[in-house]
Each structure stands twice: as structure tokens, then as C-alpha cells.
PDB file of N, CA and C in Angstrom:
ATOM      1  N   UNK A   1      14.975 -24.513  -4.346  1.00  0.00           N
ATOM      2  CA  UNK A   1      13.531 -24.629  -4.401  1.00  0.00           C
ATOM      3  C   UNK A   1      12.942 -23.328  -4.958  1.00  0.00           C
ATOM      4  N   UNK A   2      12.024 -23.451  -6.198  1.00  0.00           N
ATOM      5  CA  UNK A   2      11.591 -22.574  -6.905  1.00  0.00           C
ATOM      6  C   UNK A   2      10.118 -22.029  -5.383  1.00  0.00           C
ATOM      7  N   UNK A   3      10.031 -20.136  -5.434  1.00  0.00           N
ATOM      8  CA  UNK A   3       9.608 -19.917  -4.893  1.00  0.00           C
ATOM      9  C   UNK A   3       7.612 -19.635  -5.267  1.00  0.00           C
ATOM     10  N   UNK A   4       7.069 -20.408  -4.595  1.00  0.00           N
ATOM     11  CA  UNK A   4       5.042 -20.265  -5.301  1.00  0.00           C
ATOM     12  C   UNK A   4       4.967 -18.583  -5.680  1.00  0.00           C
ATOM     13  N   UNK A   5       4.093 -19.002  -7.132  1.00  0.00           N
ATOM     14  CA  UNK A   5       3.845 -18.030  -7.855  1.00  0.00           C
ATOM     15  C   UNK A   5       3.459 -17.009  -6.831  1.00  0.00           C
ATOM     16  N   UNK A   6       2.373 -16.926  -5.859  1.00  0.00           N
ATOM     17  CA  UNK A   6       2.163 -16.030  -5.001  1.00  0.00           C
ATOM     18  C   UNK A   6       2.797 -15.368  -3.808  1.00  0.00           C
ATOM     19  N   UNK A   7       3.991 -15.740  -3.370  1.00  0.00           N
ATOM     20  CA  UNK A   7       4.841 -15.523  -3.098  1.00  0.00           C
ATOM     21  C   UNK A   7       5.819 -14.329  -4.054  1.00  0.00           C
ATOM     22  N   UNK A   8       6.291 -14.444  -5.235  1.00  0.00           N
ATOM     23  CA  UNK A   8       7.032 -14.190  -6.336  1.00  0.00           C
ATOM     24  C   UNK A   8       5.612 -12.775  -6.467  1.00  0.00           C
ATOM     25  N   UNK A   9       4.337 -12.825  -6.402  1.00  0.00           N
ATOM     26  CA  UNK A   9       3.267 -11.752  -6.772  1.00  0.00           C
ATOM     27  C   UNK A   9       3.844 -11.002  -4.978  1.00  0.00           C
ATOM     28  N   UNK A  10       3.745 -11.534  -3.941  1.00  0.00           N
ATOM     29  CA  UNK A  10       3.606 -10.451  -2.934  1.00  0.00           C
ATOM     30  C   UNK A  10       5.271  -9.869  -3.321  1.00  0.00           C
ATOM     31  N   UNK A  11       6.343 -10.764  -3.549  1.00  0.00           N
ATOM     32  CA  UNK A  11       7.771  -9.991  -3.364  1.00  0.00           C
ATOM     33  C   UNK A  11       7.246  -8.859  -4.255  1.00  0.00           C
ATOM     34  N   UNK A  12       7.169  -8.774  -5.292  1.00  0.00           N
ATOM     35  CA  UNK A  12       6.836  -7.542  -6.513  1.00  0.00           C
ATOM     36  C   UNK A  12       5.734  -6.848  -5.838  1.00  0.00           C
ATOM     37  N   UNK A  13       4.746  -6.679  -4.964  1.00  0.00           N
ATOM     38  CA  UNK A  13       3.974  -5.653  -4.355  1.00  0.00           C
ATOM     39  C   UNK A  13       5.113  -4.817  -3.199  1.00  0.00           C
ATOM     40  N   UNK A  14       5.891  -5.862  -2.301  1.00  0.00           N
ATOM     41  CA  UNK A  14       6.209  -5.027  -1.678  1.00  0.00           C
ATOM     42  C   UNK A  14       7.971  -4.053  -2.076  1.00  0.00           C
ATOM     43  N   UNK A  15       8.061  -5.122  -2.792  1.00  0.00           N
ATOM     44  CA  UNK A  15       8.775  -3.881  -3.920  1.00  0.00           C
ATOM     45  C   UNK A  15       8.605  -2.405  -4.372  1.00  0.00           C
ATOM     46  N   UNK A  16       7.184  -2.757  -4.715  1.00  0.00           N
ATOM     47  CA  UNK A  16       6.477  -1.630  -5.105  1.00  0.00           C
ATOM     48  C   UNK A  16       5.914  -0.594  -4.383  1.00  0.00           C
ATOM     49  N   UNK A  17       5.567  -0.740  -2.626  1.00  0.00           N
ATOM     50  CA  UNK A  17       5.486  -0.246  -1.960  1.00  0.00           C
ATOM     51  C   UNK A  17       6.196   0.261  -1.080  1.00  0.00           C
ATOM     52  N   UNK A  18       7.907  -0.128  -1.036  1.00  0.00           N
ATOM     53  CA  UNK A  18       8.555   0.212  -0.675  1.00  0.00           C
ATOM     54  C   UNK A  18       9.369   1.382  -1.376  1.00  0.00           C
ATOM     55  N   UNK A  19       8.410   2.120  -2.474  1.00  0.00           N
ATOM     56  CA  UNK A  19       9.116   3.221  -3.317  1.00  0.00           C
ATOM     57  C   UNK A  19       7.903   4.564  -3.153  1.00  0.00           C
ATOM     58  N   UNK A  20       7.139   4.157  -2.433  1.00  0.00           N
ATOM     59  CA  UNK A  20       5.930   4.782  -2.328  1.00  0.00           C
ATOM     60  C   UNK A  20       6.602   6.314  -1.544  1.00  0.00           C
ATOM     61  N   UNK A  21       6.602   7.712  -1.796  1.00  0.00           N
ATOM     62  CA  UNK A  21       7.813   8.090  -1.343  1.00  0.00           C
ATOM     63  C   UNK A  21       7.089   8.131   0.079  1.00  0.00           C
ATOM     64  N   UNK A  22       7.818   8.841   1.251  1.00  0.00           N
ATOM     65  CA  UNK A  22       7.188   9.482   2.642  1.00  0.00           C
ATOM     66  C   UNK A  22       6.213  10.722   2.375  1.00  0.00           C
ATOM     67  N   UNK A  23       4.976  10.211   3.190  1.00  0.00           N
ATOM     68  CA  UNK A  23       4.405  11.642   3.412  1.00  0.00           C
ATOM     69  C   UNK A  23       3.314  11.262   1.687  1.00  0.00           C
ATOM     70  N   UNK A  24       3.502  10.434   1.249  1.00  0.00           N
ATOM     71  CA  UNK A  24       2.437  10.068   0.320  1.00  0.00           C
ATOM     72  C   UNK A  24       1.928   8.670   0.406  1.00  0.00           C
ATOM     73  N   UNK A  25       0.578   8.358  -0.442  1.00  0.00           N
ATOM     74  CA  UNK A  25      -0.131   7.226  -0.383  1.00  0.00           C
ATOM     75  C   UNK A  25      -0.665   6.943  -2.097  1.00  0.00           C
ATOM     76  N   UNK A  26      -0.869   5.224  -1.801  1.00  0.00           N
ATOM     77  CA  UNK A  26      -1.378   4.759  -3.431  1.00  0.00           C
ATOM     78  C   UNK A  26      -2.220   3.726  -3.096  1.00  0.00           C
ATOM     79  N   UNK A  27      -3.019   3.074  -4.140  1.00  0.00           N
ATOM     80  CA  UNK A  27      -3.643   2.347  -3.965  1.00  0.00           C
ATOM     81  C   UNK A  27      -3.493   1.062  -4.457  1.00  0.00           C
ATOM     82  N   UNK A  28      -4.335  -0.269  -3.710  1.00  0.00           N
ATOM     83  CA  UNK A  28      -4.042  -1.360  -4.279  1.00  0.00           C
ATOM     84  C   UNK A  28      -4.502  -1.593  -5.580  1.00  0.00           C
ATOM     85  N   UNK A  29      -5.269  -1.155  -6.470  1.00  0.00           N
ATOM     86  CA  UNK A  29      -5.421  -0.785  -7.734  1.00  0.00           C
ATOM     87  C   UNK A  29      -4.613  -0.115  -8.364  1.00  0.00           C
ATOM     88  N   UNK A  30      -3.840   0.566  -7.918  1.00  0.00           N
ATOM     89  CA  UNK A  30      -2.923   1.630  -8.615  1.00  0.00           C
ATOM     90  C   UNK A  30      -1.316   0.781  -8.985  1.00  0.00           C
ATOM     91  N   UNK A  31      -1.514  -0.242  -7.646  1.00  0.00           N
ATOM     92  CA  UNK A  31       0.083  -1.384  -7.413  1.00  0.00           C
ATOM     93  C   UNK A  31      -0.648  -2.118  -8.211  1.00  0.00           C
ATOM     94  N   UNK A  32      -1.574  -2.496  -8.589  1.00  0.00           N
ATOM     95  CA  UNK A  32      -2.124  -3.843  -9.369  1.00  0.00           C
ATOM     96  C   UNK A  32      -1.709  -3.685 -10.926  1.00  0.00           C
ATOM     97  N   UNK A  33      -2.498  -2.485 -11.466  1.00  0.00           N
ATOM     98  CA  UNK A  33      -1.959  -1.626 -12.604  1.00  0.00           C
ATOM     99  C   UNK A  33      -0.809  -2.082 -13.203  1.00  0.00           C
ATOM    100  N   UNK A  34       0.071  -1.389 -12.218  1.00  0.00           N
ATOM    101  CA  UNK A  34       1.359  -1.526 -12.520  1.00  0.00           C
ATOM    102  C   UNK A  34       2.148  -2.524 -12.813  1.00  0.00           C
ATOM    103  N   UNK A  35       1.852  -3.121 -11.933  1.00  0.00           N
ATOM    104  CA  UNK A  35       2.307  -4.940 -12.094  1.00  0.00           C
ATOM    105  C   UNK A  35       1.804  -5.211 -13.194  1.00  0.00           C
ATOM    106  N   UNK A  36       0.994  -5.426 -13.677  1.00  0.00           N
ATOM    107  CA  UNK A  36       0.412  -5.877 -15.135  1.00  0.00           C
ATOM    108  C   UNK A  36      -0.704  -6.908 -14.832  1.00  0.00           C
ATOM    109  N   UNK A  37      -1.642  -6.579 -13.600  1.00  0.00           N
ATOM    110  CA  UNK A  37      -2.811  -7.677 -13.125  1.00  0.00           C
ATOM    111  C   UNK A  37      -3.848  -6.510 -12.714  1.00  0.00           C
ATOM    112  N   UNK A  38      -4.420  -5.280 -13.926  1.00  0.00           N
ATOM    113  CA  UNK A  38      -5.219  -4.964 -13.706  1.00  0.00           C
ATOM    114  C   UNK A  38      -6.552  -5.668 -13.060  1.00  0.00           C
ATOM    115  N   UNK A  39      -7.394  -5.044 -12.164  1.00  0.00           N
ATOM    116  CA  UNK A  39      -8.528  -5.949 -11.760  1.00  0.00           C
ATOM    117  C   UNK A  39      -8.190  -6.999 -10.981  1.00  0.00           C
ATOM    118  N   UNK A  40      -6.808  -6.874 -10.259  1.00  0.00           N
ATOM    119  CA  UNK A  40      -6.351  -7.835  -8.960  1.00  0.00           C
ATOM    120  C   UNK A  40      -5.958  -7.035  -7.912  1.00  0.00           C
ATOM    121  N   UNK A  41      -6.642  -6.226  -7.255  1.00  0.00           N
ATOM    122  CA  UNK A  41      -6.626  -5.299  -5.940  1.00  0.00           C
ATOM    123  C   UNK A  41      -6.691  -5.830  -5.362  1.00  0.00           C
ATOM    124  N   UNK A  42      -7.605  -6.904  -5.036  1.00  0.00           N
ATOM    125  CA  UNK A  42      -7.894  -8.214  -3.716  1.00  0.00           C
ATOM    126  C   UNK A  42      -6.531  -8.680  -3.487  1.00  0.00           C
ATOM    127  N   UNK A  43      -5.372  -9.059  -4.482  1.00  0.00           N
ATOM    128  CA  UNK A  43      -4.702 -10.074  -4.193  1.00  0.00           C
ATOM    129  C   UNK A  43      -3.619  -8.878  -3.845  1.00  0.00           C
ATOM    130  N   UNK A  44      -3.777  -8.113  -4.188  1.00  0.00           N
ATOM    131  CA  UNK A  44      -2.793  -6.736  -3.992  1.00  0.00           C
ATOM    132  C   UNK A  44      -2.747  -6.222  -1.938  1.00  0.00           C
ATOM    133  N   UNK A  45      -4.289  -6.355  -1.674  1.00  0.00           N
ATOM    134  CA  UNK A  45      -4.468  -6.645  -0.408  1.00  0.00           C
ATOM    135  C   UNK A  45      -4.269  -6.990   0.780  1.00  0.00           C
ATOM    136  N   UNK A  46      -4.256  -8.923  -0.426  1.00  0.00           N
ATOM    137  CA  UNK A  46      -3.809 -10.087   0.311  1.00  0.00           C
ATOM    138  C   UNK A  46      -2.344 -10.270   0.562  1.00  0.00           C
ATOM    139  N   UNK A  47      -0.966  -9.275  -0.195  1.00  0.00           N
ATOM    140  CA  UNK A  47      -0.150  -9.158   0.012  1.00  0.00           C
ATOM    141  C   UNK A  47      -0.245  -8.503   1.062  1.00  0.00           C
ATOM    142  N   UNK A  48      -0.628  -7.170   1.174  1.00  0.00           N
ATOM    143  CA  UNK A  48      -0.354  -6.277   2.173  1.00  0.00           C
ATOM    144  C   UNK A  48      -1.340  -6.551   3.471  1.00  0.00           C
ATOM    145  N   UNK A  49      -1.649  -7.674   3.881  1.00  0.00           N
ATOM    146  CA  UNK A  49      -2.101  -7.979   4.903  1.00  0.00           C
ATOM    147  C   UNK A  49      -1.291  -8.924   5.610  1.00  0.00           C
ATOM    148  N   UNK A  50      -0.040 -10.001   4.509  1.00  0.00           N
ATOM    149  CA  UNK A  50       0.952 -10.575   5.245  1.00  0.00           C
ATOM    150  C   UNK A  50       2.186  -9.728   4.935  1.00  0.00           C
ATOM    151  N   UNK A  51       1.964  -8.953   5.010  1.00  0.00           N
ATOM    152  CA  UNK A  51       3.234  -7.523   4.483  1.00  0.00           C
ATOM    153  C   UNK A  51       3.847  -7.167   6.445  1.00  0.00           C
ATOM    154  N   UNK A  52       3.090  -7.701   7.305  1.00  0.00           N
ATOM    155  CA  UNK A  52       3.666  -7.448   8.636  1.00  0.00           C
ATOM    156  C   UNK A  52       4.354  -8.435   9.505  1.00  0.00           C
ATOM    157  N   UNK A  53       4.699  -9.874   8.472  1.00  0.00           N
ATOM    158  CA  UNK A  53       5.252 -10.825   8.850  1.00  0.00           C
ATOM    159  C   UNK A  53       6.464 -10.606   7.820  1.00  0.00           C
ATOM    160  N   UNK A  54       6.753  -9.890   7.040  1.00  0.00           N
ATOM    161  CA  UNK A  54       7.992  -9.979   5.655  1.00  0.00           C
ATOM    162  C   UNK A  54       9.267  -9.814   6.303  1.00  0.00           C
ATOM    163  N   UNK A  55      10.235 -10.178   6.239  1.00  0.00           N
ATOM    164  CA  UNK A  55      11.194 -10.062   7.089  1.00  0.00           C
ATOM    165  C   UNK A  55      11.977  -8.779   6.781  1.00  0.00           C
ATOM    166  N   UNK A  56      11.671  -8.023   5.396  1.00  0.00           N
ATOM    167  CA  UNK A  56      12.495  -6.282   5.448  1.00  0.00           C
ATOM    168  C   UNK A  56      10.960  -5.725   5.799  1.00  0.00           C
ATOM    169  N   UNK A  57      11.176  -4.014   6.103  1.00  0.00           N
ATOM    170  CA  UNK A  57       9.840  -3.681   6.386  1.00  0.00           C
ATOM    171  C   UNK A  57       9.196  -3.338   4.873  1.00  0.00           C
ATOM    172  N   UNK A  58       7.887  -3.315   5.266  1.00  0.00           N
ATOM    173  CA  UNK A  58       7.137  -2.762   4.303  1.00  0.00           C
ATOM    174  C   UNK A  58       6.298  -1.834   4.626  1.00  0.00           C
ATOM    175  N   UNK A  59       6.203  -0.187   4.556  1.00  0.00           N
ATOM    176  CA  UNK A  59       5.342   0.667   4.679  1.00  0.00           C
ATOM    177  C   UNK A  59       4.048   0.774   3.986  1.00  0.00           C
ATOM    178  N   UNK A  60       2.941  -0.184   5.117  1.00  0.00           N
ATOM    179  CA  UNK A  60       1.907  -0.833   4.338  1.00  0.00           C
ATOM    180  C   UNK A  60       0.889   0.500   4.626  1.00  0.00           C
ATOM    181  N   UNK A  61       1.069   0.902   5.547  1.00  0.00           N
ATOM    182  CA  UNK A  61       0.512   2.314   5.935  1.00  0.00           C
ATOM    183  C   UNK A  61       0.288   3.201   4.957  1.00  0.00           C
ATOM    184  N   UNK A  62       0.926   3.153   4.135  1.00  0.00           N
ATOM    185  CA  UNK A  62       1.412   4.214   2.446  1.00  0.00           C
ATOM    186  C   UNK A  62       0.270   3.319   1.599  1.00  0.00           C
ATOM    187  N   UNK A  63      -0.677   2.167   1.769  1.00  0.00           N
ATOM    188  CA  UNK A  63      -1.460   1.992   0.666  1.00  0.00           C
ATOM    189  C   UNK A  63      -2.894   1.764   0.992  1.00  0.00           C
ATOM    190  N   UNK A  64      -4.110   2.477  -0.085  1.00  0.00           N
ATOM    191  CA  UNK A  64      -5.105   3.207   0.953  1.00  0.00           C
ATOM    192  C   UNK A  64      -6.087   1.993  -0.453  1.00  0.00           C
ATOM    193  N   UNK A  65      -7.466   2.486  -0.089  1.00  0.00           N
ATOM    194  CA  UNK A  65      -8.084   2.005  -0.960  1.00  0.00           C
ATOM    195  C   UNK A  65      -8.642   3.046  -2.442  1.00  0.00           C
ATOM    196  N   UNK A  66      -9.285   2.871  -3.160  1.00  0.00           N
ATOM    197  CA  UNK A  66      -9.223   4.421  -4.673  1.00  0.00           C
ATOM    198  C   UNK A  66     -10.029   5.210  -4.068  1.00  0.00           C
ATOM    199  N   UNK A  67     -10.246   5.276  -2.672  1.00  0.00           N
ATOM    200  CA  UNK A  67     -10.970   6.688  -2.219  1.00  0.00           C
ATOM    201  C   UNK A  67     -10.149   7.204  -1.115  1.00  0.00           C
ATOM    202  N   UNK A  68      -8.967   6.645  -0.657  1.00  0.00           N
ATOM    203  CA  UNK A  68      -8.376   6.875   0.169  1.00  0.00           C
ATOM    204  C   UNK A  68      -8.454   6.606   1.558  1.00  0.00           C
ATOM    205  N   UNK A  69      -9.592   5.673   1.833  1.00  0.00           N
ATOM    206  CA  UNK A  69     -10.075   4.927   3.080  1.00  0.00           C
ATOM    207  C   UNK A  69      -8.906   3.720   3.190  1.00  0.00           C
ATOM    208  N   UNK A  70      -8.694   3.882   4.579  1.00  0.00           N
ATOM    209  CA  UNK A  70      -7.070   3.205   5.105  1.00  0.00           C
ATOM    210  C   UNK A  70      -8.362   1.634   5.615  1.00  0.00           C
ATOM    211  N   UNK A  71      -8.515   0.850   4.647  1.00  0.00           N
ATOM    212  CA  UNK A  71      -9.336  -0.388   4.399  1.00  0.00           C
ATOM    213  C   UNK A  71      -8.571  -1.398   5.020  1.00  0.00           C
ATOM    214  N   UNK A  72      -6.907  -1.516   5.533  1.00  0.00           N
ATOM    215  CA  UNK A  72      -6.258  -2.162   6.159  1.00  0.00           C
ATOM    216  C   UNK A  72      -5.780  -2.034   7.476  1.00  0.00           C
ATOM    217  N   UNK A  73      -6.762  -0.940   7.975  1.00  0.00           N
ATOM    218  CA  UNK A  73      -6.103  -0.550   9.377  1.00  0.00           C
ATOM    219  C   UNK A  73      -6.276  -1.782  10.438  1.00  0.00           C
ATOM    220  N   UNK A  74      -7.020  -2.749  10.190  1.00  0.00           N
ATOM    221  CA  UNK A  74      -7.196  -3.900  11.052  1.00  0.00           C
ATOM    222  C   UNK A  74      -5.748  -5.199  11.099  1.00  0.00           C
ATOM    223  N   UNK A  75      -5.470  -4.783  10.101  1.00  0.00           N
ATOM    224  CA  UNK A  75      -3.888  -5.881   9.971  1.00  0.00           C
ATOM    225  C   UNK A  75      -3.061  -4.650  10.758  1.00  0.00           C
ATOM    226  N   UNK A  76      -3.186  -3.656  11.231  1.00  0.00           N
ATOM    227  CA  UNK A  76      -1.997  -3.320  12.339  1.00  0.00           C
ATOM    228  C   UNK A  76      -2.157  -3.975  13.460  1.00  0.00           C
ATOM    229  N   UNK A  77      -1.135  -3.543  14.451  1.00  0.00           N
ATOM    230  CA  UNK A  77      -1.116  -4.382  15.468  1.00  0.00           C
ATOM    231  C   UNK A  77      -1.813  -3.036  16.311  1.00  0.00           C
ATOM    232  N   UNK A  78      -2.819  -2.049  15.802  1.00  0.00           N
ATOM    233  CA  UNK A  78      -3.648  -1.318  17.050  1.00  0.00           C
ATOM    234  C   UNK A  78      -4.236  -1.054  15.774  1.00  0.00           C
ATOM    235  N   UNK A  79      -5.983  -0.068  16.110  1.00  0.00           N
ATOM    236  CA  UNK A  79      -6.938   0.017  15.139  1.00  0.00           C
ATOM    237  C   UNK A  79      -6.392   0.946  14.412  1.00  0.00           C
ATOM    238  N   UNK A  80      -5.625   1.915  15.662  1.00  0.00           N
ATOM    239  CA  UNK A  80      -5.479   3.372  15.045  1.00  0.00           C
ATOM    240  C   UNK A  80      -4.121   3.497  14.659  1.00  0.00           C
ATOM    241  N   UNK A  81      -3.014   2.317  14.751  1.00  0.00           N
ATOM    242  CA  UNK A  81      -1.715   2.508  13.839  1.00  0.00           C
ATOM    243  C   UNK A  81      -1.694   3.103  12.746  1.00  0.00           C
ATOM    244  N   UNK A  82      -2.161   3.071  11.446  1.00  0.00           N
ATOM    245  CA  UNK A  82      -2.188   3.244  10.319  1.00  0.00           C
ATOM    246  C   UNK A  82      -2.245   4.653  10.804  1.00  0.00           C
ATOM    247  N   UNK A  83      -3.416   5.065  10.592  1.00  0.00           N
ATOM    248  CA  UNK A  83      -3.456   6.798  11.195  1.00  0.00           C
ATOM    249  C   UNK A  83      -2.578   7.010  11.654  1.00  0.00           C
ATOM    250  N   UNK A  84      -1.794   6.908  12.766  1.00  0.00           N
ATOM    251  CA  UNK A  84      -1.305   7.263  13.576  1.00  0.00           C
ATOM    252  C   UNK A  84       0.436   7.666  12.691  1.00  0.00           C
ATOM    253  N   UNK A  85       0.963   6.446  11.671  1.00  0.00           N
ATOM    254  CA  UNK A  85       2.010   6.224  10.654  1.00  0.00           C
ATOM    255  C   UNK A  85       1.783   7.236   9.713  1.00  0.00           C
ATOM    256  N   UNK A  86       0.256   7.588   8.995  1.00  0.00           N
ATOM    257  CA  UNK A  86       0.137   8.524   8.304  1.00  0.00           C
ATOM    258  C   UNK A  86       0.274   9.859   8.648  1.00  0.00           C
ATOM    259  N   UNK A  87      -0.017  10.144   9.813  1.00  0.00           N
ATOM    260  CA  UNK A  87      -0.157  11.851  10.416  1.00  0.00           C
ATOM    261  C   UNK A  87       1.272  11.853  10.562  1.00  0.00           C
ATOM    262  N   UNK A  88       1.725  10.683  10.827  1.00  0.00           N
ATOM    263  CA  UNK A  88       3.495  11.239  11.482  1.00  0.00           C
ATOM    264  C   UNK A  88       4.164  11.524  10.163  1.00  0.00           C
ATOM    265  N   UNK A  89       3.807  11.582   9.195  1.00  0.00           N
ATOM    266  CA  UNK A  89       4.308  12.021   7.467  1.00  0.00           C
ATOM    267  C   UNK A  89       3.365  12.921   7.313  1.00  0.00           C
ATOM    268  N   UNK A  90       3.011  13.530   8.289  1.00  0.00           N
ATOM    269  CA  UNK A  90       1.904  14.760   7.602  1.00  0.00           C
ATOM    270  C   UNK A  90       0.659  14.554   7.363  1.00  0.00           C
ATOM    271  N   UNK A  91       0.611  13.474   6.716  1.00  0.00           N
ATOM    272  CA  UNK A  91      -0.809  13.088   5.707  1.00  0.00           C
ATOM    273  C   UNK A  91      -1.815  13.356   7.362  1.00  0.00           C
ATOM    274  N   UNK A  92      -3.150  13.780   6.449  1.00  0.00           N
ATOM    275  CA  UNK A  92      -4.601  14.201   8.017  1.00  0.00           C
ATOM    276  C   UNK A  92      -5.747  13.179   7.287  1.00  0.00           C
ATOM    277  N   UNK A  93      -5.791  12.580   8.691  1.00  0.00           N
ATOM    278  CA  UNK A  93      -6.723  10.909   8.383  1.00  0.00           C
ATOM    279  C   UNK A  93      -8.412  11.579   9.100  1.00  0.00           C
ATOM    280  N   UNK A  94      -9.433  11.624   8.529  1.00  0.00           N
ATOM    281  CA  UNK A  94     -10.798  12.130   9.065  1.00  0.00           C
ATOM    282  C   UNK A  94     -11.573  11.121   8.852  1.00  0.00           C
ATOM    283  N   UNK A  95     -12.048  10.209   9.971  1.00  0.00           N
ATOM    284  CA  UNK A  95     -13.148   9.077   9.785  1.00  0.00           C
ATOM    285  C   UNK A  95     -12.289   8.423   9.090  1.00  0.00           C
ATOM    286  N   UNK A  96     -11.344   7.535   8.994  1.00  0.00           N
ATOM    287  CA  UNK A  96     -10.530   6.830   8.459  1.00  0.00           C
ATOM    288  C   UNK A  96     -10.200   6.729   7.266  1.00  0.00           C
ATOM    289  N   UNK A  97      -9.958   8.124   6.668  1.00  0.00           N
ATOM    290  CA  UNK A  97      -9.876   8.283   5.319  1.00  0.00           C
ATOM    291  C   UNK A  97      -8.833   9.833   4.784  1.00  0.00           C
ATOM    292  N   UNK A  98      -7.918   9.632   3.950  1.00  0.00           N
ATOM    293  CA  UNK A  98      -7.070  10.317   3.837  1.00  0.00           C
ATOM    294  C   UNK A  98      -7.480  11.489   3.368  1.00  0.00           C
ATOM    295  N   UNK A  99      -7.146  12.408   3.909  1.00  0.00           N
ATOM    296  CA  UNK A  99      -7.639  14.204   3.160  1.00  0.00           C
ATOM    297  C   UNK A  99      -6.991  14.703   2.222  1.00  0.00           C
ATOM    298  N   UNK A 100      -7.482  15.369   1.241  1.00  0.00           N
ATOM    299  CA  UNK A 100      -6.572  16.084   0.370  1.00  0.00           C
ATOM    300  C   UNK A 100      -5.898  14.998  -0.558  1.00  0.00           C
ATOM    301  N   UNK A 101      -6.593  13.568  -0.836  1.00  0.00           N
ATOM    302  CA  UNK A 101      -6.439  12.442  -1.260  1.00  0.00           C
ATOM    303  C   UNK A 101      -5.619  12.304  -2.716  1.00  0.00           C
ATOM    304  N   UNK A 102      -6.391  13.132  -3.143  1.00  0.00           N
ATOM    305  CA  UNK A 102      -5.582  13.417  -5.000  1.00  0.00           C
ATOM    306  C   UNK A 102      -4.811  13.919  -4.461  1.00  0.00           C
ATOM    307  N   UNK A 103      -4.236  14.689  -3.818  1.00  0.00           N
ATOM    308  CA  UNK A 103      -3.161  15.701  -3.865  1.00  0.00           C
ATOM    309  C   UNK A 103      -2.227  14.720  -3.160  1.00  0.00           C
ATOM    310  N   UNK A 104      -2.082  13.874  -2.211  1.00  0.00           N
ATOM    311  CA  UNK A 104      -1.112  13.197  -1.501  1.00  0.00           C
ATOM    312  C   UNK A 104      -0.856  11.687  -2.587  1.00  0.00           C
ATOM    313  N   UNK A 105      -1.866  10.952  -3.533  1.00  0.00           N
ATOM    314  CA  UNK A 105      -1.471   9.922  -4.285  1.00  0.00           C
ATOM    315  C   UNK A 105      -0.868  10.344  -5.121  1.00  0.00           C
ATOM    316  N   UNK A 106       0.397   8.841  -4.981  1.00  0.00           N
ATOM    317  CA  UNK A 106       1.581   8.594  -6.003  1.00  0.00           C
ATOM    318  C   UNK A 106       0.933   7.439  -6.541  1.00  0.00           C
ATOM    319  N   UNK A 107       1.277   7.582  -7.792  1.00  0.00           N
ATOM    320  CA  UNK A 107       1.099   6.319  -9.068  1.00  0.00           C
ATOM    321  C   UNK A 107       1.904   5.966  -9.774  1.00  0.00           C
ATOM    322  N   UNK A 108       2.466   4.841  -9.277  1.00  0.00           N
ATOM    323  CA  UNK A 108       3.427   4.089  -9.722  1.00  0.00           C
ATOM    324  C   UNK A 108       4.081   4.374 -11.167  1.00  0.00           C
ATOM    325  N   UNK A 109       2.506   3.669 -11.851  1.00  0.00           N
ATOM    326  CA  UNK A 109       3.189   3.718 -13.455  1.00  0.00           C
ATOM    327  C   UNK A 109       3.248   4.992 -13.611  1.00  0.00           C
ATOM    328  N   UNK A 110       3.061   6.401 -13.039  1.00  0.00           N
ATOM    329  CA  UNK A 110       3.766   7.486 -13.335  1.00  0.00           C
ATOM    330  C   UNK A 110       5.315   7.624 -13.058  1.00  0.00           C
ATOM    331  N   UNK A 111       5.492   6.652 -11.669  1.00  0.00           N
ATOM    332  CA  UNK A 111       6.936   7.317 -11.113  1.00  0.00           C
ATOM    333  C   UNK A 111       8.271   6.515 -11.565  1.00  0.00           C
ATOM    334  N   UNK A 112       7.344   5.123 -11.338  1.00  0.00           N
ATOM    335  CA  UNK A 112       8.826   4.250 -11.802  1.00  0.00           C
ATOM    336  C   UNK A 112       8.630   3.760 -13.113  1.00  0.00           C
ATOM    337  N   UNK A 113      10.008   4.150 -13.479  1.00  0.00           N
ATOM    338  CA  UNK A 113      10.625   3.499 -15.288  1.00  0.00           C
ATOM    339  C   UNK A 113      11.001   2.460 -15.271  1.00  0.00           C
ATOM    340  N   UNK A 114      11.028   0.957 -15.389  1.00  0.00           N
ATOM    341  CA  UNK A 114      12.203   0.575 -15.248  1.00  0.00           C
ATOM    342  C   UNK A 114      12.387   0.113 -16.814  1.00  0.00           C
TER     343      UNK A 114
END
């Protein structure tokens, strides 16, 4: 059984987020990019909101919104998980938003070749 196109779109997000290194963050615009569905952040999202049912893990914690506001902290299973995943890699979360933001984002189509 061939697997739904959206299905086949979340496997390739969390692909992509599973290279995100430790101790850094990217955005769902930045995974959208890359994939080749500029202007699909929503659906980039909508992966990483069933990204806590996937059966390998996915470090959904590692993807912020383009200002660095952790916009998914409500799909953890506590408000303050996300924070809590980010500080333990260093990263410092203020009002729910990553500090030093440029300096901690990785971008994909910079890192991976394939």
C-alpha cells in the first residue's frame, strides 16, 4: 500500500529535523525551503504537531517560528517542555522565545548536500 502524499511530506520534515544539530534551532520556513514547498510553513507545522505520535523520535523542540518564538510549545505534553528541552542544550528561552536567535539557527539548505 502506497503511503498518502502527506504522510510521504511529514516523513521528509522529520527527516529533516532530525539533523537539526544539539544545542541549535530552525524554522518551519527554513524546513519548508528546503524541501522545495516554499510558502508551506503551516503544513511544516502540521507535521511537527503529529511529530509526538511518530514512532522514531523527533526533536520537535529544535523547530521555532522566523523569530524564534517556540509557537509549538502547546503540542508538548507540559506548557513549559519545549523550554525546558531547549535550556537542557544550552539554548536561553525569555517569554517564550529563543535568545541570541541568529546566532543559535541552523539552515538546512546551508548544511545538508545531498
Amino acid at each position: 500500500m502506497k503511503a498518502k502524499p502527506e504522510t510521504d511530506f511529514f516523513y521528509m520534515v522529520y527527516e529533516v529535523v532530525r539533523l537539526v544539530p544539539y544545542g541549535r534551532v530552525t524554522t518551519y520556513g527554513a524546513i519548508a525551503k528546503y524541501l522545495g514547498v516554499k510558502g508551506s510553513s503551516r503544513m511544516v507545522g502540521w507535521a511537527m504537531n503529529a511529530s509526538h505520535s511518530h514512532h522514531s523520535p523527533v526533536p520537535a523542540h529544535r523547530v521555532v517560528n522566523r523569530e524564534g518564538v517556540l509557537t509549538g510549545k502547546n503540542h508538548f505534553s507540559s506548557p513549559t517542555m519545549m523550554q525546558e528541552l531547549l535550556e537542557s542544550e544550552g539554548l536561553r528561552v525569555k517569554g517564550d522565545k529563543v535568545q541570541d536567535f541568529k546566532k543559535f539557527f541552523w539552515d538546512p539548505a546551508e548544511e545538508i548536500h545531498l
